[in-house]
C-alpha atoms as a PDB file:
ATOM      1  CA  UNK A   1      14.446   5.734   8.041  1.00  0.00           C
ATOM      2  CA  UNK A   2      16.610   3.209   6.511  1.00  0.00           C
ATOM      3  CA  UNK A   3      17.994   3.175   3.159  1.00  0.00           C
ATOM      4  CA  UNK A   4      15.256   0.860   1.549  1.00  0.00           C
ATOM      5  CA  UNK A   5      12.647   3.074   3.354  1.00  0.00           C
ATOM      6  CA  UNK A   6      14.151   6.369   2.120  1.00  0.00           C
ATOM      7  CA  UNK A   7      14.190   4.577  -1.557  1.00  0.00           C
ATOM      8  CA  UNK A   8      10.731   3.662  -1.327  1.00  0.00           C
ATOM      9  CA  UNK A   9       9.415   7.200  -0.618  1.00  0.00           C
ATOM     10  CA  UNK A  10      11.515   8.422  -3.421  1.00  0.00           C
ATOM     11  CA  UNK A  11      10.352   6.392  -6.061  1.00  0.00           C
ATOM     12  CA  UNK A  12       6.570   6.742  -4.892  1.00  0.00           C
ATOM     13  CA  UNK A  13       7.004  10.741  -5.011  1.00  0.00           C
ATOM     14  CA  UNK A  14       8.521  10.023  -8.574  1.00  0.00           C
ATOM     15  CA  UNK A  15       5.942   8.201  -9.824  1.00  0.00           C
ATOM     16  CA  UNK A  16       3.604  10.086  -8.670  1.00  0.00           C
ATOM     17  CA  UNK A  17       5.147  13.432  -9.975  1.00  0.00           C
ATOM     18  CA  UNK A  18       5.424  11.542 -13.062  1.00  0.00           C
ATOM     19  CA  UNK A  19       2.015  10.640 -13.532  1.00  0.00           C
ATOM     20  CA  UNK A  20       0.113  13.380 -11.791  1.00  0.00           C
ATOM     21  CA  UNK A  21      -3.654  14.236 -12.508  1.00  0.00           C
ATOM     22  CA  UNK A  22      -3.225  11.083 -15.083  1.00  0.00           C
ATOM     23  CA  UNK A  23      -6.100   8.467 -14.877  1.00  0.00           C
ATOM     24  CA  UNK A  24      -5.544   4.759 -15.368  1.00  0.00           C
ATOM     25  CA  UNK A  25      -7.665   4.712 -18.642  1.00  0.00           C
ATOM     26  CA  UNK A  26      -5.454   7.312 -20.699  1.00  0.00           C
ATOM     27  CA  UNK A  27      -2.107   7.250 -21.800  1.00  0.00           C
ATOM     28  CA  UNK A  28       0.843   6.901 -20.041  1.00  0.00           C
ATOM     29  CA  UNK A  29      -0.271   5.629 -17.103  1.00  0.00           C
ATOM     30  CA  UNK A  30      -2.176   2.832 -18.878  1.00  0.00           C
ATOM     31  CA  UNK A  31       0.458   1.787 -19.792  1.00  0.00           C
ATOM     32  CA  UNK A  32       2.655   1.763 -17.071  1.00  0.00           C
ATOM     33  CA  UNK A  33       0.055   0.103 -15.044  1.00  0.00           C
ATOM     34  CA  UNK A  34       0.868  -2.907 -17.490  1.00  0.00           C
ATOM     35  CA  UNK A  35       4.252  -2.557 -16.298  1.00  0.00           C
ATOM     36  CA  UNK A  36       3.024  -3.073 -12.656  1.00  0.00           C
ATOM     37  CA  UNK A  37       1.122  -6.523 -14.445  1.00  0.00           C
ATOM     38  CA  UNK A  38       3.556  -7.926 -15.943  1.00  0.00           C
ATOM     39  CA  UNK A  39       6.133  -8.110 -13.011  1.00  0.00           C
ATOM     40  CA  UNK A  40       2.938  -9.653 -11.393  1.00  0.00           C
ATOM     41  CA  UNK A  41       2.633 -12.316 -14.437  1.00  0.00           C
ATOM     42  CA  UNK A  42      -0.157 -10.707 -15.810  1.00  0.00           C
ATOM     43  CA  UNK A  43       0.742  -9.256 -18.932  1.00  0.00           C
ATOM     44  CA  UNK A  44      -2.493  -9.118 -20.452  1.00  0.00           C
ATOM     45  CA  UNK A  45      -3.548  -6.507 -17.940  1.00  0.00           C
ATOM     46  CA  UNK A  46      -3.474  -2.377 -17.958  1.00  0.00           C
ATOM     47  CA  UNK A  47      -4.776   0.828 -16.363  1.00  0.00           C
ATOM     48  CA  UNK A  48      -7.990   0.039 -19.225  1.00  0.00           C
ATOM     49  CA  UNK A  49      -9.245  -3.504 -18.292  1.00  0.00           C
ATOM     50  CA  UNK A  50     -11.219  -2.058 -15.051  1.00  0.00           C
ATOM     51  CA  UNK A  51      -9.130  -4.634 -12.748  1.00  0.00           C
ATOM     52  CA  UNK A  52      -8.300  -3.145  -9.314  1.00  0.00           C
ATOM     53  CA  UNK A  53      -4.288  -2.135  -9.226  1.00  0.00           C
ATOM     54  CA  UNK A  54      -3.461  -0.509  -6.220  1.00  0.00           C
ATOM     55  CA  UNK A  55      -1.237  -3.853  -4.948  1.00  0.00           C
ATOM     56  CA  UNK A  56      -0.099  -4.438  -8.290  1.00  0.00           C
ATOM     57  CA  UNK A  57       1.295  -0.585  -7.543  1.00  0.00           C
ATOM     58  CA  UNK A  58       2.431  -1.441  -4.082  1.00  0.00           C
ATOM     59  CA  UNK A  59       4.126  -4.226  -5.222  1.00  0.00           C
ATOM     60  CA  UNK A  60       6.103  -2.919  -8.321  1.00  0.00           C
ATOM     61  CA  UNK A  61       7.075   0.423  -6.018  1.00  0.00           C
ATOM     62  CA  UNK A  62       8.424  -2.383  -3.530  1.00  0.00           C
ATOM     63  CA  UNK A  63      10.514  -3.632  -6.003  1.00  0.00           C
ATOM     64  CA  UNK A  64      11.948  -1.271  -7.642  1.00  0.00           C
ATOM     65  CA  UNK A  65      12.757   0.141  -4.545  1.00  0.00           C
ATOM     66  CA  UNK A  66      15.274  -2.876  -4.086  1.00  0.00           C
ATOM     67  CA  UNK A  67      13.138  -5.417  -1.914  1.00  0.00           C
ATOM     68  CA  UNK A  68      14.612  -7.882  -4.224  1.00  0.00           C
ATOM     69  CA  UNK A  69      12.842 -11.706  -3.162  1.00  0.00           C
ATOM     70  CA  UNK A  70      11.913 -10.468   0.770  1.00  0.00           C
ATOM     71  CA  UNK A  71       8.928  -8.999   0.314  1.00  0.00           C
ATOM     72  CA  UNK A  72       5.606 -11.460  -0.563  1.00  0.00           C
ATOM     73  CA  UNK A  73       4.233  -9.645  -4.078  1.00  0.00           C
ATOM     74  CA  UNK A  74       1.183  -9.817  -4.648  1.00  0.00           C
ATOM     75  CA  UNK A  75      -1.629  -8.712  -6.898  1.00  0.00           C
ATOM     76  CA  UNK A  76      -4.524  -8.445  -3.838  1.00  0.00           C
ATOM     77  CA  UNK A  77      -3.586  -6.697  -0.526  1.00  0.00           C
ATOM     78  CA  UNK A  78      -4.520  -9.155   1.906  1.00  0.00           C
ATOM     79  CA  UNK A  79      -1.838 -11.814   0.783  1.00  0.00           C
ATOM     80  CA  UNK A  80       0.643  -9.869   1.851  1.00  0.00           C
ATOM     81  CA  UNK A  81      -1.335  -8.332   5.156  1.00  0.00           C
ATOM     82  CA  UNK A  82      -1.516 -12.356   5.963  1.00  0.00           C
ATOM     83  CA  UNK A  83       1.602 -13.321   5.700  1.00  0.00           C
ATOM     84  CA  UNK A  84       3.707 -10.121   6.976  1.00  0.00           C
ATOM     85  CA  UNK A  85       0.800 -10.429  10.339  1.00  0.00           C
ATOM     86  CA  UNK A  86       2.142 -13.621  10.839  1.00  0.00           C
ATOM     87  CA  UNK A  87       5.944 -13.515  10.153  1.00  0.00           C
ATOM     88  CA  UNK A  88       5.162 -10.677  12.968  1.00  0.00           C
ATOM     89  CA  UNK A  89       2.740 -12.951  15.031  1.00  0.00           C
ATOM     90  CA  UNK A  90       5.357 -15.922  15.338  1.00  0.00           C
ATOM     91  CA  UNK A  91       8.405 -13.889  15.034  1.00  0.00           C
ATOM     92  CA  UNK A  92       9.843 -15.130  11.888  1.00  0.00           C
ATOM     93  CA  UNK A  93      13.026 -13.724  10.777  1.00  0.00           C
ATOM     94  CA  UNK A  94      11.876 -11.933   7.572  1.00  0.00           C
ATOM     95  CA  UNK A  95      12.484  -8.868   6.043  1.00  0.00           C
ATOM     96  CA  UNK A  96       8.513  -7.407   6.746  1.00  0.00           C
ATOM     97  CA  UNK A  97       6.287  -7.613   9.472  1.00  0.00           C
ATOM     98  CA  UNK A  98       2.808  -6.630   9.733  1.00  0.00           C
ATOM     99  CA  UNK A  99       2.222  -4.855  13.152  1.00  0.00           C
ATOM    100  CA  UNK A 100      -1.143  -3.785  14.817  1.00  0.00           C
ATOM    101  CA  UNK A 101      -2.563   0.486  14.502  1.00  0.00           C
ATOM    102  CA  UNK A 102      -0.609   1.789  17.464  1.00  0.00           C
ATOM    103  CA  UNK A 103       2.065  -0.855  18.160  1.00  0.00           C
ATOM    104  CA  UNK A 104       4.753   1.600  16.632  1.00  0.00           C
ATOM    105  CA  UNK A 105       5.214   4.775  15.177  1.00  0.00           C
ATOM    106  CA  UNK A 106       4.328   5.029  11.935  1.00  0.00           C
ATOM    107  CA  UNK A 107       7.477   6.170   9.349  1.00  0.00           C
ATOM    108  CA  UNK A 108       7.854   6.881   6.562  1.00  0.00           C
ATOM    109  CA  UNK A 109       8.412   3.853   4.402  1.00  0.00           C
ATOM    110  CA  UNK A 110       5.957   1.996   6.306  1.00  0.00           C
ATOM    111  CA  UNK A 111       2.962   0.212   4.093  1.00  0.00           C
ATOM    112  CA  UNK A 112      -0.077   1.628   5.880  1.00  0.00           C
ATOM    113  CA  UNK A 113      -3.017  -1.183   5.318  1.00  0.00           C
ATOM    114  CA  UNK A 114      -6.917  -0.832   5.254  1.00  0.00           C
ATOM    115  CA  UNK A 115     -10.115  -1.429   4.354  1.00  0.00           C
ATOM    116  CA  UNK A 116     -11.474  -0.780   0.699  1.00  0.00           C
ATOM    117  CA  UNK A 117     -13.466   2.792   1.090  1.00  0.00           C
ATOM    118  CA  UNK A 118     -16.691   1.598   1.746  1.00  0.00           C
ATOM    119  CA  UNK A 119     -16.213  -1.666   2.991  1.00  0.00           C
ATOM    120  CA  UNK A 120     -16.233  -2.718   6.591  1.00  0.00           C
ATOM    121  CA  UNK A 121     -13.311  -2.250   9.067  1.00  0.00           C
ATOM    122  CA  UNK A 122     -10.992  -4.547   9.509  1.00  0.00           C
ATOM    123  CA  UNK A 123      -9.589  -5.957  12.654  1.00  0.00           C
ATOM    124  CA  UNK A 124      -5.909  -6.771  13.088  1.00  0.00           C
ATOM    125  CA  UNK A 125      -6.813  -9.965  15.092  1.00  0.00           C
ATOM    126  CA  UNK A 126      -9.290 -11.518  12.192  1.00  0.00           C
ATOM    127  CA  UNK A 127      -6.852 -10.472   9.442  1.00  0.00           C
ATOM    128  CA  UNK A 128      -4.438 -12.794  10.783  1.00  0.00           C
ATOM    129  CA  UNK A 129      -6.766 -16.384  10.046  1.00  0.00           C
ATOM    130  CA  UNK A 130      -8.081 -15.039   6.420  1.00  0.00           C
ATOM    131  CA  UNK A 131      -5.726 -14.296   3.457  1.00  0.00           C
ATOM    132  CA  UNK A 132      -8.551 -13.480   1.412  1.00  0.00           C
ATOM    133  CA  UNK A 133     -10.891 -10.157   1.494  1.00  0.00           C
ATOM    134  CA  UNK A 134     -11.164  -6.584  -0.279  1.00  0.00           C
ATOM    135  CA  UNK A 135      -8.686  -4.602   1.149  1.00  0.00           C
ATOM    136  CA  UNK A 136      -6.490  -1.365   0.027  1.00  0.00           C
ATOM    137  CA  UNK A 137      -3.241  -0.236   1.132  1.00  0.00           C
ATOM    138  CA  UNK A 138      -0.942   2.744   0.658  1.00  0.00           C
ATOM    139  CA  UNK A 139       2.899   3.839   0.887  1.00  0.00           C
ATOM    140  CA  UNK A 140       3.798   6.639   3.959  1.00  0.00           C
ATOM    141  CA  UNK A 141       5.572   9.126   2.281  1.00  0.00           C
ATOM    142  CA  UNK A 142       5.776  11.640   5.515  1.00  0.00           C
ATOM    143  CA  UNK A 143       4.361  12.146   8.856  1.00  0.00           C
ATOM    144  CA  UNK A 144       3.682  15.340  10.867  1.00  0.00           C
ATOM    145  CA  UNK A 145       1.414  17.069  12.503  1.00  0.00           C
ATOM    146  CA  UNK A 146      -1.506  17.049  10.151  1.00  0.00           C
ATOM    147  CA  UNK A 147      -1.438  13.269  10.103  1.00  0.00           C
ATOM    148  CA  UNK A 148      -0.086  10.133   8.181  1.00  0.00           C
ATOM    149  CA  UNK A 149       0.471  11.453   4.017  1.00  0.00           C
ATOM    150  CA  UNK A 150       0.414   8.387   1.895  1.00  0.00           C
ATOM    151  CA  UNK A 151       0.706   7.396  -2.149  1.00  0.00           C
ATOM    152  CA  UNK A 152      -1.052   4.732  -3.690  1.00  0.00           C
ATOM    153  CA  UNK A 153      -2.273   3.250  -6.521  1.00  0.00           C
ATOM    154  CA  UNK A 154      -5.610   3.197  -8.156  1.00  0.00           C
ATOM    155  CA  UNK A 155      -6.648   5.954  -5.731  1.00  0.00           C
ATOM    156  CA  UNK A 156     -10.041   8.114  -6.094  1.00  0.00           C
ATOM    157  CA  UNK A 157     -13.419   7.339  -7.833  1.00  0.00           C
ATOM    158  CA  UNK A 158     -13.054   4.849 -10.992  1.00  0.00           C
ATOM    159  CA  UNK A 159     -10.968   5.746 -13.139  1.00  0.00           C
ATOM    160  CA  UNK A 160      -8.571   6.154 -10.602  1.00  0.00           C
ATOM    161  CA  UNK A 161      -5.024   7.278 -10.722  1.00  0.00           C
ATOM    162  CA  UNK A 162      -1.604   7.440  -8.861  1.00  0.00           C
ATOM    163  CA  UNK A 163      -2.852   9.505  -5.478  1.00  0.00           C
ATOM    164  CA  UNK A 164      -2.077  11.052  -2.103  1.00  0.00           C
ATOM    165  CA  UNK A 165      -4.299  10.744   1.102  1.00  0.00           C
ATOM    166  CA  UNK A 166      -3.882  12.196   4.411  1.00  0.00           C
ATOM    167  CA  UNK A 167      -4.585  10.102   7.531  1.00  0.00           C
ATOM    168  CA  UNK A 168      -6.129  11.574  10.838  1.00  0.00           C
ATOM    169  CA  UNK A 169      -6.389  10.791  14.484  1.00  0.00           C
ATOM    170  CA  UNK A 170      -9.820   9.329  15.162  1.00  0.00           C
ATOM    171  CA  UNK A 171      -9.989   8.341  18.980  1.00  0.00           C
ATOM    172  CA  UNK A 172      -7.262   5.559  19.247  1.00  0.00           C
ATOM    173  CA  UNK A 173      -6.494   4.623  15.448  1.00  0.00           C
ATOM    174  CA  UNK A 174      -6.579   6.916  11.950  1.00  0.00           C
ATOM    175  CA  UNK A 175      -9.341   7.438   9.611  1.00  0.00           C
ATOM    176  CA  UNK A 176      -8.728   8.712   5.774  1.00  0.00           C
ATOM    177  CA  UNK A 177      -9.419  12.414   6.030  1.00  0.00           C
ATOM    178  CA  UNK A 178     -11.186  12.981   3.071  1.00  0.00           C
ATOM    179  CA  UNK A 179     -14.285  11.401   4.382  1.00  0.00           C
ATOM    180  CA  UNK A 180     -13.989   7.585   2.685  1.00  0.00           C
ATOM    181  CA  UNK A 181     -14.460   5.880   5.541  1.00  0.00           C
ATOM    182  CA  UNK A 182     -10.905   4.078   5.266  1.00  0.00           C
ATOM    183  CA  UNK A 183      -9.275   2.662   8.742  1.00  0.00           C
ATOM    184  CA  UNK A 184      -5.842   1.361   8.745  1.00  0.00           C
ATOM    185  CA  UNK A 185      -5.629  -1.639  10.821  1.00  0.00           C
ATOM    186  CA  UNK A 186      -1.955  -2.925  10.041  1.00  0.00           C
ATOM    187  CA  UNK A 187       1.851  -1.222   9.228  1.00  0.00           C
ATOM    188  CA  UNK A 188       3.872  -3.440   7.470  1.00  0.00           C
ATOM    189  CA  UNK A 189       7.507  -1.778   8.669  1.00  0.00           C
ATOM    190  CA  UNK A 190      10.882  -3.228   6.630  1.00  0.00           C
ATOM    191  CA  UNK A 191      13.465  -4.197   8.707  1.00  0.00           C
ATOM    192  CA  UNK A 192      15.815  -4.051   5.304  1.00  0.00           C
ATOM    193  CA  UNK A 193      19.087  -1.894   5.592  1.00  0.00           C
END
């Protein structure tokens, strides 16, 4: 791992030490959820307003892990699957690019992208044409042998909260373990120092 990658698994595991077992509705992590909004330029939003977070999360862990203007914030997943596919596709010189399930070895520090649990798969190839579709993704915090072990925001059954998953083999590509039906179809890998 690189330095930004190494920063980026540190603050996840802080924030989610920090707000551990706390759901988006109650205080502090309501609150700090509106942090996540504002640097978005949504200030009138919080953990209470029912609005999904979890790229809002991604996002704001991004940046304050020092991604500074390279990475492309967003408040919905798929914006940033888009464009990071095809900075990859066309071979951009940018700071992230969005490669296929099984292209590289996942790392920690990687942004492991999928499908909202309970909505259909998601293939790599249509991903790249549409910048527009309920999606969900998740930081790598480690990787051994029991699979991919992730943080992310607005994880679990509404309310949700600041939460780990664990990622299996399942044939050729990963499946959430826990049983929701969530494939990762794209790692978004940093190429900052």
């Amino acid at each position: 791992m690189g330095l930004f990658a190494d920063k980026l698994v540190a603050t996840c595991a802080a924030e989610k030490q920090k707000y551990d077992g706390v759901l988006e509705s109650a205080s502090p992590l309501r609150e700090r959820i509106n942090d996540y909004w504002v640097f978005l330029g949504r200030p009138d939003l919080d953990g209470g307003d029912n609005v999904p977070w979890s790229a809002a999360f991604i996002s704001y862990m991004v940046h304050l892990s020092g991604a500074g203007s390279a990475f492309p914030y967003s408040a919905q997943h798929s914006v940033y699957f888009y464009r990071t596919i095809n900075d990859r596709v066309i071979q951009k010189k940018t700071s992230f690019w969005g490669y296929p399930i099984g292209a590289i070895d996942i790392a920690p520090g990687d942004i492991l992208g999928m499908n909202r649990s309970g909505a259909p798969k998601i293939d790599y190839d249509w991903a790249r044409h549409n910048a527009d579709y309920l999606s969900h993704s998740d930081i790598v915090v480690a990787v051994d042998a029991q699979g991919i072990h992730t943080i992310g925001g607005n994880v679990g059954h509404a309310p949700g909260e600041i939460g780990r998953k664990l990622f299996v083999r399942d044939g050729e590509g990963w499946v959430n373990a826990n049983g929701r039906a969530q494939f990762p179809f794209v790692v978004i890998r940093s190429f900052l120092p």
